[in-house]
Protein backbone atom coordinates (compact mmCIF):
# COMPACT_ATOMS: atom_id res chain seq x y z
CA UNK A 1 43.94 35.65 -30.83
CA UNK A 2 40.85 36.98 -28.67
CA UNK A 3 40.06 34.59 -25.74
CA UNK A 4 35.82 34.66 -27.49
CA UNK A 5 37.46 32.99 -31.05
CA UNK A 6 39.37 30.19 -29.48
CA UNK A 7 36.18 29.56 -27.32
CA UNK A 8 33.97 29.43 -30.70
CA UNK A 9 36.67 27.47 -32.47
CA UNK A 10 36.08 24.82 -28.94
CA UNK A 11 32.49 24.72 -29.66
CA UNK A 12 33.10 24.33 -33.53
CA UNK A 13 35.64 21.41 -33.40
CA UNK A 14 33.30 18.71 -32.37
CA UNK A 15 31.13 19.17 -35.49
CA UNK A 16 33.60 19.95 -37.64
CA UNK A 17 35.67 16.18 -36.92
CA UNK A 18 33.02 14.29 -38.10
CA UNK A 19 31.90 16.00 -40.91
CA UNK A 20 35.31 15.62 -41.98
CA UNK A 21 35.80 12.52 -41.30
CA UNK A 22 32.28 11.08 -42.27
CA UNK A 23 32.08 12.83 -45.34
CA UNK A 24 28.57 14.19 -44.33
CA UNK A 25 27.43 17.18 -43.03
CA UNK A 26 26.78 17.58 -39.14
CA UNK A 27 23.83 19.63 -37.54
CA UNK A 28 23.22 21.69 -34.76
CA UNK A 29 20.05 22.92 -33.66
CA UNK A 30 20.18 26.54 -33.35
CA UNK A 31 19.17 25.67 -29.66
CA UNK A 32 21.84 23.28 -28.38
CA UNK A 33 20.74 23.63 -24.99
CA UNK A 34 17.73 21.52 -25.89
CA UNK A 35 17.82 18.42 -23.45
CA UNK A 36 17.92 21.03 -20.46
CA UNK A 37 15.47 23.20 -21.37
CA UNK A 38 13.31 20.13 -22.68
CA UNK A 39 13.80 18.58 -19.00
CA UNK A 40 12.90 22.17 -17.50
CA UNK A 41 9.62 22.43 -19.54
CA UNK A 42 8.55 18.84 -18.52
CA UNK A 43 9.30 19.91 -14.96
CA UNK A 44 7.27 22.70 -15.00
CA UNK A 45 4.55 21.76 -17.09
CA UNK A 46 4.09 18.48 -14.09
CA UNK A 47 3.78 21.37 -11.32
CA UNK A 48 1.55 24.07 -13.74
CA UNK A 49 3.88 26.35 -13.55
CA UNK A 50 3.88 26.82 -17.19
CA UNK A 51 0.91 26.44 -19.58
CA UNK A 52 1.51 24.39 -22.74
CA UNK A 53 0.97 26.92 -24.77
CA UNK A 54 3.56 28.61 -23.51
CA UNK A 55 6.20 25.67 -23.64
CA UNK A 56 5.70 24.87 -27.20
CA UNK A 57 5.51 28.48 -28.51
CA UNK A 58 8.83 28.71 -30.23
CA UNK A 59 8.35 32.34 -31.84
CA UNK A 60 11.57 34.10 -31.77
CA UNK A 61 13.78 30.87 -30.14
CA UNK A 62 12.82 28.92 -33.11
CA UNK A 63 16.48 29.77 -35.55
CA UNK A 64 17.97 27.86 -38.18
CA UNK A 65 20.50 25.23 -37.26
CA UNK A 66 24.21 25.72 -38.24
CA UNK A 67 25.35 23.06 -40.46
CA UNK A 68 29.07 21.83 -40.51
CA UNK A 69 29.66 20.67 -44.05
CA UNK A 70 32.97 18.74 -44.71
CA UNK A 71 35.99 20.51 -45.86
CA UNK A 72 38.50 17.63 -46.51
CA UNK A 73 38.74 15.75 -50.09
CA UNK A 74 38.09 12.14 -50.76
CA UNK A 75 41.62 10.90 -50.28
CA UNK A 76 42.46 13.15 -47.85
CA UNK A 77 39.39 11.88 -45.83
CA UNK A 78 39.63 8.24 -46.27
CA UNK A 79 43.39 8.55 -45.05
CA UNK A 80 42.60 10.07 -42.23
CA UNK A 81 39.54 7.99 -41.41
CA UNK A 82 41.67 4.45 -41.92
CA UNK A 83 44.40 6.63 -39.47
CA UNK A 84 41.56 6.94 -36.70
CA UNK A 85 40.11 3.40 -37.52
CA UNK A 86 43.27 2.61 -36.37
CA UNK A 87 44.04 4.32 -33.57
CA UNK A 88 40.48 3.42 -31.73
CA UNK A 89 41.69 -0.43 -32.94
CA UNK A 90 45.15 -0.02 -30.80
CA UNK A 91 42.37 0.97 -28.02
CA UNK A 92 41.03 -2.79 -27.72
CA UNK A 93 42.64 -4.81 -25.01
CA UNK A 94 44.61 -2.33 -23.54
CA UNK A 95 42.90 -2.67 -20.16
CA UNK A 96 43.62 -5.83 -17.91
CA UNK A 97 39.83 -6.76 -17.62
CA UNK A 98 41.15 -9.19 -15.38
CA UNK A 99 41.67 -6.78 -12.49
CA UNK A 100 37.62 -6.29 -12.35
CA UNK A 101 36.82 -10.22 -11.59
């Protein structure tokens, strides 16, 4: 397999676990470097180096979001999501709390 589909298939997995699991569909804004570039446009905009205008004018950047939908039946996802349930309640007092008195 090409190195570029197992990277996309990375990038897919997160959304595609919980819509599985949840039942619901997951989405991701066509732009999922938002928080940066959100952080970079309040930077600028504090030392006018941008214009508003220019920060809030999505034209072209403005694209639909991808939408994970889930893929796994009802019994097949309430299995699985009592198996995780599970496995996250194992998780609970594993650590000897006591060592951080």
């Amino acid at each position: 397999m090409h190195i570029h589909l197992l990277l996309l298939r990375r990038m897919m997995l997160p959304m595609i676990l919980p819509a599985d699991l949840f039942g619901s569909p997951v989405i991701r804004p066509a732009d999922i470097e938002a928080t940066a570039l959100g952080a970079a446009s309040a930077a600028g905009l504090a030392i006018a180096v941008w214009k508003e205008d220019g920060v809030f004018f999505f034209g072209e950047k403005h694209k639909k979001a991808t939408i994970f939908r889930p893929t796994l039946n009802e019994e097949l996802r309430k299995k699985k999501a009592e198996s995780w349930s599970g496995a996250v309640q194992r998780t609970f007092n594993l650590a000897d709390l006591s060592l951080f008195k």
